[in-house]
PDB file of N, CA and C in Angstrom:
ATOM      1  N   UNK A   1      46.214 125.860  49.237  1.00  0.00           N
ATOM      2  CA  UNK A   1      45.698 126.561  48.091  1.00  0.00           C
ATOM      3  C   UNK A   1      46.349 125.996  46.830  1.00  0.00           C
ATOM      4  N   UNK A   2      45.983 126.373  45.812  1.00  0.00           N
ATOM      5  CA  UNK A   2      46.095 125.707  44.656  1.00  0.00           C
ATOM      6  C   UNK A   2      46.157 126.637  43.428  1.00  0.00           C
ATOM      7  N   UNK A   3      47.114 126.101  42.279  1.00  0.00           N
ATOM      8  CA  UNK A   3      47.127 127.053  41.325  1.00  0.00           C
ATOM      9  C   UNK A   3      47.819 128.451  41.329  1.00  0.00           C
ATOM     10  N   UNK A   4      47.863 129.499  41.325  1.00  0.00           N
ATOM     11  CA  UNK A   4      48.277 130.897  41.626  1.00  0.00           C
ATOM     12  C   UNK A   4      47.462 131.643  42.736  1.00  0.00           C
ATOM     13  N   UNK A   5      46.663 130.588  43.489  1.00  0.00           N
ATOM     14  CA  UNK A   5      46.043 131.625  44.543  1.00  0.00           C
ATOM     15  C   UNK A   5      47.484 131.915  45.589  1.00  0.00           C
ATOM     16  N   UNK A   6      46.755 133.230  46.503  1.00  0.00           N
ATOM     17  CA  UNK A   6      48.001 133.191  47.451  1.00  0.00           C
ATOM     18  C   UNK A   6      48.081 132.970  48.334  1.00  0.00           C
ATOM     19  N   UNK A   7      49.232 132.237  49.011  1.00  0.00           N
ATOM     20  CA  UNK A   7      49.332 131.971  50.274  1.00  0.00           C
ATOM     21  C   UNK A   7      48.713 132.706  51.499  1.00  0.00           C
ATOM     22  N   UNK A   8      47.806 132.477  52.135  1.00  0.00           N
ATOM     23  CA  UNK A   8      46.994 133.290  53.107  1.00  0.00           C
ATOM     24  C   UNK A   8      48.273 133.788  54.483  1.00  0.00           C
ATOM     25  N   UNK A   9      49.184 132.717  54.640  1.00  0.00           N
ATOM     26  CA  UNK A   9      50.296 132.670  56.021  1.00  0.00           C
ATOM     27  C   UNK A   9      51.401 132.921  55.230  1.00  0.00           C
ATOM     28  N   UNK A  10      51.560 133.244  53.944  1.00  0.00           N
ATOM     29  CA  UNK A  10      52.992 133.620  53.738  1.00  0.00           C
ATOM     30  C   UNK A  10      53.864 134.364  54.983  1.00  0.00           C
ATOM     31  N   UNK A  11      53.349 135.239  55.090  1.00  0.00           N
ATOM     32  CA  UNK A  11      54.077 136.695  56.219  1.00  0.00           C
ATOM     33  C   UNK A  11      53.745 136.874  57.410  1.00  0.00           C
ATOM     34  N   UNK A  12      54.455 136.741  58.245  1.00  0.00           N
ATOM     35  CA  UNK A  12      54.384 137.593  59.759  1.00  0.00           C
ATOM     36  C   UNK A  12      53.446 139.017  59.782  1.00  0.00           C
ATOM     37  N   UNK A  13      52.012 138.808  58.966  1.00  0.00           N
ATOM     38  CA  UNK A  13      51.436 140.161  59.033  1.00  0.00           C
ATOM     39  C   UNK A  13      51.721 141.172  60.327  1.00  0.00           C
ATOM     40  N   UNK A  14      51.745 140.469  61.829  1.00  0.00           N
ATOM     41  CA  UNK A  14      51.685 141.385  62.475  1.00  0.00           C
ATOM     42  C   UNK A  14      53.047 142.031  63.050  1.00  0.00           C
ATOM     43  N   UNK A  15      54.180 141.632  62.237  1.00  0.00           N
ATOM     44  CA  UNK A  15      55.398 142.011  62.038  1.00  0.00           C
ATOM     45  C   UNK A  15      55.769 143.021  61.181  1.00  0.00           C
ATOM     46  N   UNK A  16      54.571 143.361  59.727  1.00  0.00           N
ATOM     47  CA  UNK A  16      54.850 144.027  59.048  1.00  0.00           C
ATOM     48  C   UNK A  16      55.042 145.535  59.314  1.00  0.00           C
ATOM     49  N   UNK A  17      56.153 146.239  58.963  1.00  0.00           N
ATOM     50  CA  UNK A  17      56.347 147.559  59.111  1.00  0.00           C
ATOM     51  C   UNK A  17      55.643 148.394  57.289  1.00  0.00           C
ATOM     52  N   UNK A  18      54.594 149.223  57.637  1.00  0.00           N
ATOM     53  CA  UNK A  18      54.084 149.893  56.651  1.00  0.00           C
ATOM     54  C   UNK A  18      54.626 150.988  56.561  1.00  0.00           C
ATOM     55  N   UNK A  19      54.578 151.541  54.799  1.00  0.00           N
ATOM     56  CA  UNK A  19      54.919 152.960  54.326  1.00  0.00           C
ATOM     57  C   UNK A  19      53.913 153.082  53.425  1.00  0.00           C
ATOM     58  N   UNK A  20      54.044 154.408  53.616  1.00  0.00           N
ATOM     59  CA  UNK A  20      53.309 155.300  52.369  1.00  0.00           C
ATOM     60  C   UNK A  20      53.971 154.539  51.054  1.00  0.00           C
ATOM     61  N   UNK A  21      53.201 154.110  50.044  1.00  0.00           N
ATOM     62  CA  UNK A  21      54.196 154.575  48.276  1.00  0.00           C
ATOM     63  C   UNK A  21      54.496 155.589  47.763  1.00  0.00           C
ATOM     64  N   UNK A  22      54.952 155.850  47.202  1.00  0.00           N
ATOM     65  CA  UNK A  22      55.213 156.884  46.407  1.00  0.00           C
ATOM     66  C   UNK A  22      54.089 157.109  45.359  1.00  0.00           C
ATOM     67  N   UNK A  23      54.069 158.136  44.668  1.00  0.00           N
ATOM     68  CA  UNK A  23      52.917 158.070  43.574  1.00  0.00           C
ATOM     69  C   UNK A  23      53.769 157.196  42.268  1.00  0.00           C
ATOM     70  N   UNK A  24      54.671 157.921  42.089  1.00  0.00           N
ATOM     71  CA  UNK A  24      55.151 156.464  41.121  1.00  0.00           C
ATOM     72  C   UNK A  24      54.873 154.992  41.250  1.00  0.00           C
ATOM     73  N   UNK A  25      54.905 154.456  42.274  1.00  0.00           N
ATOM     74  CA  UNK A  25      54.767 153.175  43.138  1.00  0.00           C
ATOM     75  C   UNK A  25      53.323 152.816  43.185  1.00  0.00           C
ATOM     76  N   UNK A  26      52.480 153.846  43.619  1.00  0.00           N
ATOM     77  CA  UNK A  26      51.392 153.766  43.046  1.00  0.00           C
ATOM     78  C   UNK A  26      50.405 153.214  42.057  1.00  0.00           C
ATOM     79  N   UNK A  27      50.935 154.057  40.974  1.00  0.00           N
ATOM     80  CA  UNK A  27      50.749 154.084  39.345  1.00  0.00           C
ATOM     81  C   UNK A  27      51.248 152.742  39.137  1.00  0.00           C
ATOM     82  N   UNK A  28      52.387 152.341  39.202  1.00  0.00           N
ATOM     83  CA  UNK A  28      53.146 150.801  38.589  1.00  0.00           C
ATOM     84  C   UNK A  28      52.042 150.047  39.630  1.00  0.00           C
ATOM     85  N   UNK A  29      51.255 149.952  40.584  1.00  0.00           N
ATOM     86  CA  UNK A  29      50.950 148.918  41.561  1.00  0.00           C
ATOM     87  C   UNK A  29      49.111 148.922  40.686  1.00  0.00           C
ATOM     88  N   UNK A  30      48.877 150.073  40.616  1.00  0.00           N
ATOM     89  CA  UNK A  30      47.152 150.142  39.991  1.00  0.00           C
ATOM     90  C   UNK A  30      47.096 149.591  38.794  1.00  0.00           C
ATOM     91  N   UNK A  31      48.523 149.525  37.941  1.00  0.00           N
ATOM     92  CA  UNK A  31      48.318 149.026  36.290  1.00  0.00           C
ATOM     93  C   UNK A  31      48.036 147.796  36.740  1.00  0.00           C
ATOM     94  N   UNK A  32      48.164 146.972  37.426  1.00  0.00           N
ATOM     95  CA  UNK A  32      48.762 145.681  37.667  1.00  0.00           C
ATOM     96  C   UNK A  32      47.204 145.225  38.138  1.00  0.00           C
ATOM     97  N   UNK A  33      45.979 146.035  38.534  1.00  0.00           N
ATOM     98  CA  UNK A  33      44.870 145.586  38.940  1.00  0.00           C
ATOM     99  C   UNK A  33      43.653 146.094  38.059  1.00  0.00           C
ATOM    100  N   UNK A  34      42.992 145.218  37.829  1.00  0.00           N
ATOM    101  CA  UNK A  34      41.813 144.772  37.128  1.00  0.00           C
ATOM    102  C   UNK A  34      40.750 145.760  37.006  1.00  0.00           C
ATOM    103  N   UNK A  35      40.239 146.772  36.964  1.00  0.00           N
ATOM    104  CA  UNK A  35      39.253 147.978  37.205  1.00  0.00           C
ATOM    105  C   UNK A  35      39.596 148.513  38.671  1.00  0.00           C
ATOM    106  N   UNK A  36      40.481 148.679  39.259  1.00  0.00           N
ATOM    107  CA  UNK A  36      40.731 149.291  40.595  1.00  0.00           C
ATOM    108  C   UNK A  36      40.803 150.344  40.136  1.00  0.00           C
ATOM    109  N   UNK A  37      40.364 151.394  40.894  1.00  0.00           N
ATOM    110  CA  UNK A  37      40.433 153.325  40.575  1.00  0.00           C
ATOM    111  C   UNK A  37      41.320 153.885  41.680  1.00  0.00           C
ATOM    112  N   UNK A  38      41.678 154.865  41.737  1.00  0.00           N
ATOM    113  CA  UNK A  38      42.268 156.000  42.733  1.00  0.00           C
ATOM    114  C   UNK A  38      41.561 156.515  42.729  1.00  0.00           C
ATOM    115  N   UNK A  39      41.427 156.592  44.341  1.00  0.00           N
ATOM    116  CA  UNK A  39      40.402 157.591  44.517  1.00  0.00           C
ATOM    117  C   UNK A  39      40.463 158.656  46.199  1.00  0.00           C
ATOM    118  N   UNK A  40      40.252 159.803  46.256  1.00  0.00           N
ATOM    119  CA  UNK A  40      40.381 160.633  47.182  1.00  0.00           C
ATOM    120  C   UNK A  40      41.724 160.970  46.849  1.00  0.00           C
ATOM    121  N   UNK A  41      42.462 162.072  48.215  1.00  0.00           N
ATOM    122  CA  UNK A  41      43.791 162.611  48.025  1.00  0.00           C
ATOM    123  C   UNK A  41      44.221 162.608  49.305  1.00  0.00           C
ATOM    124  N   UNK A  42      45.501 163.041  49.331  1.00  0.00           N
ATOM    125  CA  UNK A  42      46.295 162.939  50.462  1.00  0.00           C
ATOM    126  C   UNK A  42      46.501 161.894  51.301  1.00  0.00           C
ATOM    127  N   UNK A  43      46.138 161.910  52.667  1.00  0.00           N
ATOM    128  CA  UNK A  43      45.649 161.099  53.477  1.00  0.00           C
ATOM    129  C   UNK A  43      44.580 160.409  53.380  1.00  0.00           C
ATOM    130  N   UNK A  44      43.707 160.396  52.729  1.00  0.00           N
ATOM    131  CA  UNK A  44      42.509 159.506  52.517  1.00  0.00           C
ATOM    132  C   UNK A  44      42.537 158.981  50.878  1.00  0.00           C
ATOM    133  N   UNK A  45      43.733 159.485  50.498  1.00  0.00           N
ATOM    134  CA  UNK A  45      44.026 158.295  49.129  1.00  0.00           C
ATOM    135  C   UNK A  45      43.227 157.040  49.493  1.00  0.00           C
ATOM    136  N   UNK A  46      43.139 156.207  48.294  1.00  0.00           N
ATOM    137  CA  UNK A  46      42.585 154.743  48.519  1.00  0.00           C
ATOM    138  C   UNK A  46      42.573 154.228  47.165  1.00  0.00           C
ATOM    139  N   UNK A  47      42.238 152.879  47.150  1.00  0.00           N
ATOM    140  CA  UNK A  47      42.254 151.875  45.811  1.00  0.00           C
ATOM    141  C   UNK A  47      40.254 151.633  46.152  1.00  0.00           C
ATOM    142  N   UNK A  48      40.235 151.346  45.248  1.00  0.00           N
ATOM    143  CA  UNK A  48      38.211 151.146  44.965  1.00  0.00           C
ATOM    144  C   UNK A  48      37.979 150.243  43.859  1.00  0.00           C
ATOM    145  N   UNK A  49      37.472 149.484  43.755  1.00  0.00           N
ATOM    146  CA  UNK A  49      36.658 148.428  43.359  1.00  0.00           C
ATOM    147  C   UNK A  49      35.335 148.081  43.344  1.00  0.00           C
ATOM    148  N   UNK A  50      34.682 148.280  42.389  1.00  0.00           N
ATOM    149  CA  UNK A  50      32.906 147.703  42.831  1.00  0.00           C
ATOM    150  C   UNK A  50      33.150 146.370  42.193  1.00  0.00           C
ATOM    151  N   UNK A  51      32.735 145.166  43.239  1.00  0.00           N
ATOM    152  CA  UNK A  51      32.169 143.542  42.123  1.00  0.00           C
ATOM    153  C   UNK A  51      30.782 143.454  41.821  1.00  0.00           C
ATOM    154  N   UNK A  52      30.573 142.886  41.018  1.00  0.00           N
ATOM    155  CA  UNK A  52      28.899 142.766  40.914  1.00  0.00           C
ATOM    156  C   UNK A  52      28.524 141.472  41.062  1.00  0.00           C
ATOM    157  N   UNK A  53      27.458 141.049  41.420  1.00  0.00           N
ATOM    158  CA  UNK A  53      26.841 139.426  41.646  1.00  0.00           C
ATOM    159  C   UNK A  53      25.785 139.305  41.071  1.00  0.00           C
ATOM    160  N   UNK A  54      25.158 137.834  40.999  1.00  0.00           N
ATOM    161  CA  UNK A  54      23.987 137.854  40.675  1.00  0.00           C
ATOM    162  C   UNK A  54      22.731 137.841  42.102  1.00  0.00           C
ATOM    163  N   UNK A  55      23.246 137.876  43.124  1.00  0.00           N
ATOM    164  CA  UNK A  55      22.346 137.800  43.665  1.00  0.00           C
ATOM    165  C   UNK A  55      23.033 138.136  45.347  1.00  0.00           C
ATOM    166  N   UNK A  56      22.226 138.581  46.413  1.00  0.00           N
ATOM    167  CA  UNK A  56      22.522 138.261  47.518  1.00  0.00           C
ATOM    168  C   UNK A  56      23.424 137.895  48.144  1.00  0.00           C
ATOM    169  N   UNK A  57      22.904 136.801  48.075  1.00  0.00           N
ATOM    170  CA  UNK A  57      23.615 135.227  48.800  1.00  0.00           C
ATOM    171  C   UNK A  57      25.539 135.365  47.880  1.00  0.00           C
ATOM    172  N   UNK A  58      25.625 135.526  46.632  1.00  0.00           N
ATOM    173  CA  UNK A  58      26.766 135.560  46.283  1.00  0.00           C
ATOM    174  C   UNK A  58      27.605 137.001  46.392  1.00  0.00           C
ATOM    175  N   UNK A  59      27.007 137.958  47.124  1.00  0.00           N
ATOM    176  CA  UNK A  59      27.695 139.327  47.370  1.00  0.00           C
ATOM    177  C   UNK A  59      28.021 138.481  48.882  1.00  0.00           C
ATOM    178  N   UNK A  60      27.549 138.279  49.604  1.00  0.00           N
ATOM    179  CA  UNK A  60      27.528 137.831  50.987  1.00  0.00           C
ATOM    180  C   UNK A  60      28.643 136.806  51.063  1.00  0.00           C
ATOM    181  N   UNK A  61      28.437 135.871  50.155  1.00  0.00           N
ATOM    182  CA  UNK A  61      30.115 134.643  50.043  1.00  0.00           C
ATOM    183  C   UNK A  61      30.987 136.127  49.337  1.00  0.00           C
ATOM    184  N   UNK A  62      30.960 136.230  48.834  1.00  0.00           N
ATOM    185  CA  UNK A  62      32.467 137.154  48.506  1.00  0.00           C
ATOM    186  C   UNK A  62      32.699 138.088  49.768  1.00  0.00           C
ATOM    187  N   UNK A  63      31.645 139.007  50.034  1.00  0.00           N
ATOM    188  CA  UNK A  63      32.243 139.540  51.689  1.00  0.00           C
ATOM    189  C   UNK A  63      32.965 138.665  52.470  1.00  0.00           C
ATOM    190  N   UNK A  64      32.325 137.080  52.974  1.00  0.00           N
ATOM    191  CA  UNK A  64      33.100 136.584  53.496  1.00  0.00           C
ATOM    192  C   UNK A  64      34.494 135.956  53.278  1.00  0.00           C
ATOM    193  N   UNK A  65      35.069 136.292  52.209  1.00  0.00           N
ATOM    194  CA  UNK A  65      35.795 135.623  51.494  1.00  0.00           C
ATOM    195  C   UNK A  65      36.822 136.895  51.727  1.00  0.00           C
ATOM    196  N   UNK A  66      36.785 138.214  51.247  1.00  0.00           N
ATOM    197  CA  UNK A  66      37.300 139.304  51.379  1.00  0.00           C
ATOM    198  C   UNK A  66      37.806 139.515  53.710  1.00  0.00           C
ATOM    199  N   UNK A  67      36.274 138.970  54.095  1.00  0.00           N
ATOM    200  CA  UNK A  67      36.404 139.202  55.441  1.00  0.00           C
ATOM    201  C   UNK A  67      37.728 138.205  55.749  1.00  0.00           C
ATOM    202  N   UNK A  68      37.901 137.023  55.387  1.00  0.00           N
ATOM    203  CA  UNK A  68      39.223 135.781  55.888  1.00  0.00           C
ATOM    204  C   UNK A  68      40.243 136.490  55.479  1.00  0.00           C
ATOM    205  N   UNK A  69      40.574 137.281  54.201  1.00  0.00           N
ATOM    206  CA  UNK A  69      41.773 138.365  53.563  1.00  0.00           C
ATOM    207  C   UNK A  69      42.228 139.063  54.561  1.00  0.00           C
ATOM    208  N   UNK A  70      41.008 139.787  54.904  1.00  0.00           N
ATOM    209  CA  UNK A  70      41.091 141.614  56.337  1.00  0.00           C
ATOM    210  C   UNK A  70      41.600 140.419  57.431  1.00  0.00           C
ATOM    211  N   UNK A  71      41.335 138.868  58.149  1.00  0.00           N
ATOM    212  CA  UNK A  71      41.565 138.878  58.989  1.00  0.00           C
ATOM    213  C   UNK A  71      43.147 138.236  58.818  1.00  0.00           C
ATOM    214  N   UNK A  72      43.242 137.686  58.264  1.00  0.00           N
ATOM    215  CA  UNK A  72      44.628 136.807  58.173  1.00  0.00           C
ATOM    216  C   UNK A  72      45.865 138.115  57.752  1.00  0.00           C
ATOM    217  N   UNK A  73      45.456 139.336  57.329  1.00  0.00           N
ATOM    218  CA  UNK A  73      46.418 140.123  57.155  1.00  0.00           C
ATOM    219  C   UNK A  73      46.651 141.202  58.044  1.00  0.00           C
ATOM    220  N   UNK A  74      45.476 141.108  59.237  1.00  0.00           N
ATOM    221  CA  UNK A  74      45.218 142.472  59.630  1.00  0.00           C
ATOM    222  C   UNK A  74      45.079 143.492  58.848  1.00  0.00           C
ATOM    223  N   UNK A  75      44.440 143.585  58.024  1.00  0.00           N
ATOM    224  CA  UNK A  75      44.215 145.057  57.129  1.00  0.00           C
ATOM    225  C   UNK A  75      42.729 145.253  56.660  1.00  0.00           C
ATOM    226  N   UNK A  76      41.701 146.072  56.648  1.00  0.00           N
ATOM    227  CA  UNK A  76      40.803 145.601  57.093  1.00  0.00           C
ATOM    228  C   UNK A  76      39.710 146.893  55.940  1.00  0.00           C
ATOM    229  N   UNK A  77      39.173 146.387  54.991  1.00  0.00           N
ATOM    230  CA  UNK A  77      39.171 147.381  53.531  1.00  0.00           C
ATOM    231  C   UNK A  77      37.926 148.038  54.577  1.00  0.00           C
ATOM    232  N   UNK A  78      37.336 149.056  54.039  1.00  0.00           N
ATOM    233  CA  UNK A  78      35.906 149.839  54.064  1.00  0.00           C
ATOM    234  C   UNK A  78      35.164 148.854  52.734  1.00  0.00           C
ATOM    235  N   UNK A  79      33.594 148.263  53.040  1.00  0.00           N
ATOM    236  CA  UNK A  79      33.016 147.848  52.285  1.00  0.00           C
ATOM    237  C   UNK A  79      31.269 148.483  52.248  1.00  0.00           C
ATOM    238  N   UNK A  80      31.077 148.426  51.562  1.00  0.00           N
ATOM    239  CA  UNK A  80      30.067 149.026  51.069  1.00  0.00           C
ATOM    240  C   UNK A  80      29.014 148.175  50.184  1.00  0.00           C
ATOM    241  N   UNK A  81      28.097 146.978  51.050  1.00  0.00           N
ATOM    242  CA  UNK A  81      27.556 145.958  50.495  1.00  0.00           C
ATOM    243  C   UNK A  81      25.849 146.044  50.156  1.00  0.00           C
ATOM    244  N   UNK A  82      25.727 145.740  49.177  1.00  0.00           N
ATOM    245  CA  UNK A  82      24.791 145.805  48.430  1.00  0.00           C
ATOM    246  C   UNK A  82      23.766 144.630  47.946  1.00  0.00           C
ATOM    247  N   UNK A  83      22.707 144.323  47.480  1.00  0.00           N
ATOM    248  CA  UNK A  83      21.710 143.213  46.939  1.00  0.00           C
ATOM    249  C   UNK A  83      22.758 142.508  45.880  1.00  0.00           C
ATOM    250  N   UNK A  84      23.094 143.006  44.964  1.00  0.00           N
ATOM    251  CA  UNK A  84      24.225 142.498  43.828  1.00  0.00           C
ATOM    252  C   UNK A  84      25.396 143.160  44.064  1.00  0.00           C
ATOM    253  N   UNK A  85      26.098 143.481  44.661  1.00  0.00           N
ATOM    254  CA  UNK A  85      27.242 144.229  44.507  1.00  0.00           C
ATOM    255  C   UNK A  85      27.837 144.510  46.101  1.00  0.00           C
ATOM    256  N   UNK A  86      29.149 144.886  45.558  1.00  0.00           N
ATOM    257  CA  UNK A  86      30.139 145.305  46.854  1.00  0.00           C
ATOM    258  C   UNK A  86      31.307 146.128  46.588  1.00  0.00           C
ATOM    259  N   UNK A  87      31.606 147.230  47.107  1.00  0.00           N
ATOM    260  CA  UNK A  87      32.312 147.966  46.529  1.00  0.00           C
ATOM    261  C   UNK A  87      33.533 147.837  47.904  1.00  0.00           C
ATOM    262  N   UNK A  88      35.102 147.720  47.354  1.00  0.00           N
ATOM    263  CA  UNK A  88      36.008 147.701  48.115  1.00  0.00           C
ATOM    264  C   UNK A  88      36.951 148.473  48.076  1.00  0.00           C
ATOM    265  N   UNK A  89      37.068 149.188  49.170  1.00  0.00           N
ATOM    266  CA  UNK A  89      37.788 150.667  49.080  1.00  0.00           C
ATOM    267  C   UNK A  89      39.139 149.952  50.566  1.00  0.00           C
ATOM    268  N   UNK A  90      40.268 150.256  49.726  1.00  0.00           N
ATOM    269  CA  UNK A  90      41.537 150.284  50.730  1.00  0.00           C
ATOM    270  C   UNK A  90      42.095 151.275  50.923  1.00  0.00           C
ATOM    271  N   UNK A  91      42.886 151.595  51.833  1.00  0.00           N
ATOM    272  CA  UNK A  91      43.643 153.110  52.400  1.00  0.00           C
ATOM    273  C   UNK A  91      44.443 152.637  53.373  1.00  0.00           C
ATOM    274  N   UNK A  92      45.626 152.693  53.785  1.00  0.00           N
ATOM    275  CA  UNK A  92      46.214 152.604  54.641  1.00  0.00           C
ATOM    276  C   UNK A  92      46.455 153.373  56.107  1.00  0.00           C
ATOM    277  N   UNK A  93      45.234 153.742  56.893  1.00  0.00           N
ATOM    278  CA  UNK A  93      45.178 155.044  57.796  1.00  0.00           C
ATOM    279  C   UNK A  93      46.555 155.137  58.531  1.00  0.00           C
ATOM    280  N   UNK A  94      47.429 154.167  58.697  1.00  0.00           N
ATOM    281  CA  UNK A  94      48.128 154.693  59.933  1.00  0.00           C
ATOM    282  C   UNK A  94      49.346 155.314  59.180  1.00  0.00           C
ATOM    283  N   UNK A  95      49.512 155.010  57.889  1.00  0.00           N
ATOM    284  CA  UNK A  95      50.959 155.659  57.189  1.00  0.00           C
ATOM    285  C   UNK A  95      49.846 156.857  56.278  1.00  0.00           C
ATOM    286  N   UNK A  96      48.916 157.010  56.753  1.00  0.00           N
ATOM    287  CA  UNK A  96      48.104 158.542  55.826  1.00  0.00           C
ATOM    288  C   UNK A  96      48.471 158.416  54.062  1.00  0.00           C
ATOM    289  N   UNK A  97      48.368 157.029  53.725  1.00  0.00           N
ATOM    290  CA  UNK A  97      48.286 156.939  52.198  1.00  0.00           C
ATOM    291  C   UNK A  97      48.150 155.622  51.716  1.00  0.00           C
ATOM    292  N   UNK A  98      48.447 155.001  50.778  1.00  0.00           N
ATOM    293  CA  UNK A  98      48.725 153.558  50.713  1.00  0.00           C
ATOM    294  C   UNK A  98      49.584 153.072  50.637  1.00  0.00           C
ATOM    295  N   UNK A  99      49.785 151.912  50.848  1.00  0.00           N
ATOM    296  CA  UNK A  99      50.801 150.988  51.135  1.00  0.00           C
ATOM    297  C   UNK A  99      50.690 149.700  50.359  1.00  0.00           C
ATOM    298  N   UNK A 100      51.833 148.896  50.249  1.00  0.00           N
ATOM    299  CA  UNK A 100      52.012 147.751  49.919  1.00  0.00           C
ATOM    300  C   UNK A 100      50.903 146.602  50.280  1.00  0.00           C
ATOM    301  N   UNK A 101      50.300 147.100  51.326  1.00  0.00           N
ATOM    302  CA  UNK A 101      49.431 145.804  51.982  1.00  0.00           C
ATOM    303  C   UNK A 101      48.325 146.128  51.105  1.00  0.00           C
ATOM    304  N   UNK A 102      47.875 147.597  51.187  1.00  0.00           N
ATOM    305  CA  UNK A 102      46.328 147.659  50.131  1.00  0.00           C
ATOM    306  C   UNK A 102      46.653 146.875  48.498  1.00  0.00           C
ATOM    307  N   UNK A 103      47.560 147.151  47.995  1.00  0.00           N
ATOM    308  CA  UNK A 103      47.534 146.273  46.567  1.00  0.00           C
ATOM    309  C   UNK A 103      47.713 145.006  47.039  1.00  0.00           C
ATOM    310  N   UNK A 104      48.567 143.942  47.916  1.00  0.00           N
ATOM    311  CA  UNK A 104      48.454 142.577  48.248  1.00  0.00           C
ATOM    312  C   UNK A 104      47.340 142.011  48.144  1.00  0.00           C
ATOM    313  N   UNK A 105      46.472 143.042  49.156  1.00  0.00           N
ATOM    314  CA  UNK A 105      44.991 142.684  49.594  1.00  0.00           C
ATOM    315  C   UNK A 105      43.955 142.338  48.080  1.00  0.00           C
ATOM    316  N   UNK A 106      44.241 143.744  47.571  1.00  0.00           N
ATOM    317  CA  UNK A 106      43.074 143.616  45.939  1.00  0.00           C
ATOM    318  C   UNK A 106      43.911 142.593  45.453  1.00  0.00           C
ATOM    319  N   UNK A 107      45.402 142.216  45.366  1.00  0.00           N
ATOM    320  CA  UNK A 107      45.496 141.112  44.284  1.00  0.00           C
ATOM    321  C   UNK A 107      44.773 139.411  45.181  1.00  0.00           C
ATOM    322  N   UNK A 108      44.684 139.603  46.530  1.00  0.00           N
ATOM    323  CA  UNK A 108      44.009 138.423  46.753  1.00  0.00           C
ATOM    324  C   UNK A 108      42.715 138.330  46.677  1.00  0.00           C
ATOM    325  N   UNK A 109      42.051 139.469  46.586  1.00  0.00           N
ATOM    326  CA  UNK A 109      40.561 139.241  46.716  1.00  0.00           C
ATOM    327  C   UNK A 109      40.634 139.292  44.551  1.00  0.00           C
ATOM    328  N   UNK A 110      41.079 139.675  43.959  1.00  0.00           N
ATOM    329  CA  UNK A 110      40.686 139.227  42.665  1.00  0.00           C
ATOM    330  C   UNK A 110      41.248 137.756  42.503  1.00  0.00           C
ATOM    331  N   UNK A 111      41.754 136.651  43.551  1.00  0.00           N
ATOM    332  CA  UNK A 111      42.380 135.592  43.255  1.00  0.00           C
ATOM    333  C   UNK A 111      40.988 134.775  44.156  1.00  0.00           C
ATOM    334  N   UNK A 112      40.400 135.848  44.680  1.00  0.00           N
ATOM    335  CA  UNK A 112      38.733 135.271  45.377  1.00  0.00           C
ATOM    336  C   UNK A 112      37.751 134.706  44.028  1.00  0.00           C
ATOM    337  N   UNK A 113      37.746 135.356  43.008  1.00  0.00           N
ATOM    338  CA  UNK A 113      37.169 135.564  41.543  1.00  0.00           C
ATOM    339  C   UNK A 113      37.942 134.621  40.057  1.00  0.00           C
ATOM    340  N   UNK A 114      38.885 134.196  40.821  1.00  0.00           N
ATOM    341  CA  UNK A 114      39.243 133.383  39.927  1.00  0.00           C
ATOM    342  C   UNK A 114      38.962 131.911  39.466  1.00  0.00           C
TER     343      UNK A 114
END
C-alpha cells in the first residue's frame, strides 16, 4: 500500500482481545471520522455511515473493498446496499458496545475513498 493507506496485516487480528470504550473514548474516536453518526444505545450502540455513488457497479466495488477490510480483520460491519449508495453500520456484539476495531475499520474504509 501506498501513501497513508493502512496496512491491511499490521495485527494479529485473531489475537486481538476486545473492550467496550468508554463514552469518552467514544466521543474523542467519532470526532476523528468524516460524517460517522452514533447511533442506537447500550448494547446495540454502533458507528453509521451512508456513501453515495454514482452508479451500481461503483456501490458494488466499494462493498467489495469494505468486504477485504471485514475479512482481513475479522470484524464484519452490517451493510445495507443500495443502486447509489451503502450505508455502514459497526457495533461490536461480543463486548455489547464498541470497540477499538469499529473506528480502525471506518478509518480504513474512508482510506477506501481516498
Amino acid at each position: 500500500m501506498t501513501g497513508n493507506a493502512p496496512d491491511l496485516k499490521k495485527k494479529d487480528w485473531s489475537a486481538l482481545a476486545r473492550r467496550a470504550q468508554t463514552a469518552t473514548e467514544i466521543v474523542a474516536n467519532l470526532a476523528r471520522l468524516d460524517g460517522w453518526t452514533l447511533t442506537g444505545d447500550g448494547p446495540s450502540v454502533a458507528i453509521e455511515k451512508t456513501f453515495h455513488f454514482k452508479n451500481y457497479y461503483q456501490t458494488i466495488a466499494f462493498v467489495n473493498g469494505v468486504a477485504l477490510i471485514a475479512h482481513v480483520t475479522d470484524h464484519h460491519p452490517d451493510l445495507s446496499v443500495h443502486f447509489n449508495r451503502c450505508v455502514v453500520r459497526y457495533n461490536t456484539h461480543d463486548v455489547g458496545g464498541l470497540s477499538d476495531t469499529d473506528f480502525e475499520c471506518a478509518t480504513r474504509i474512508e482510506a477506501l475513498l481516498e
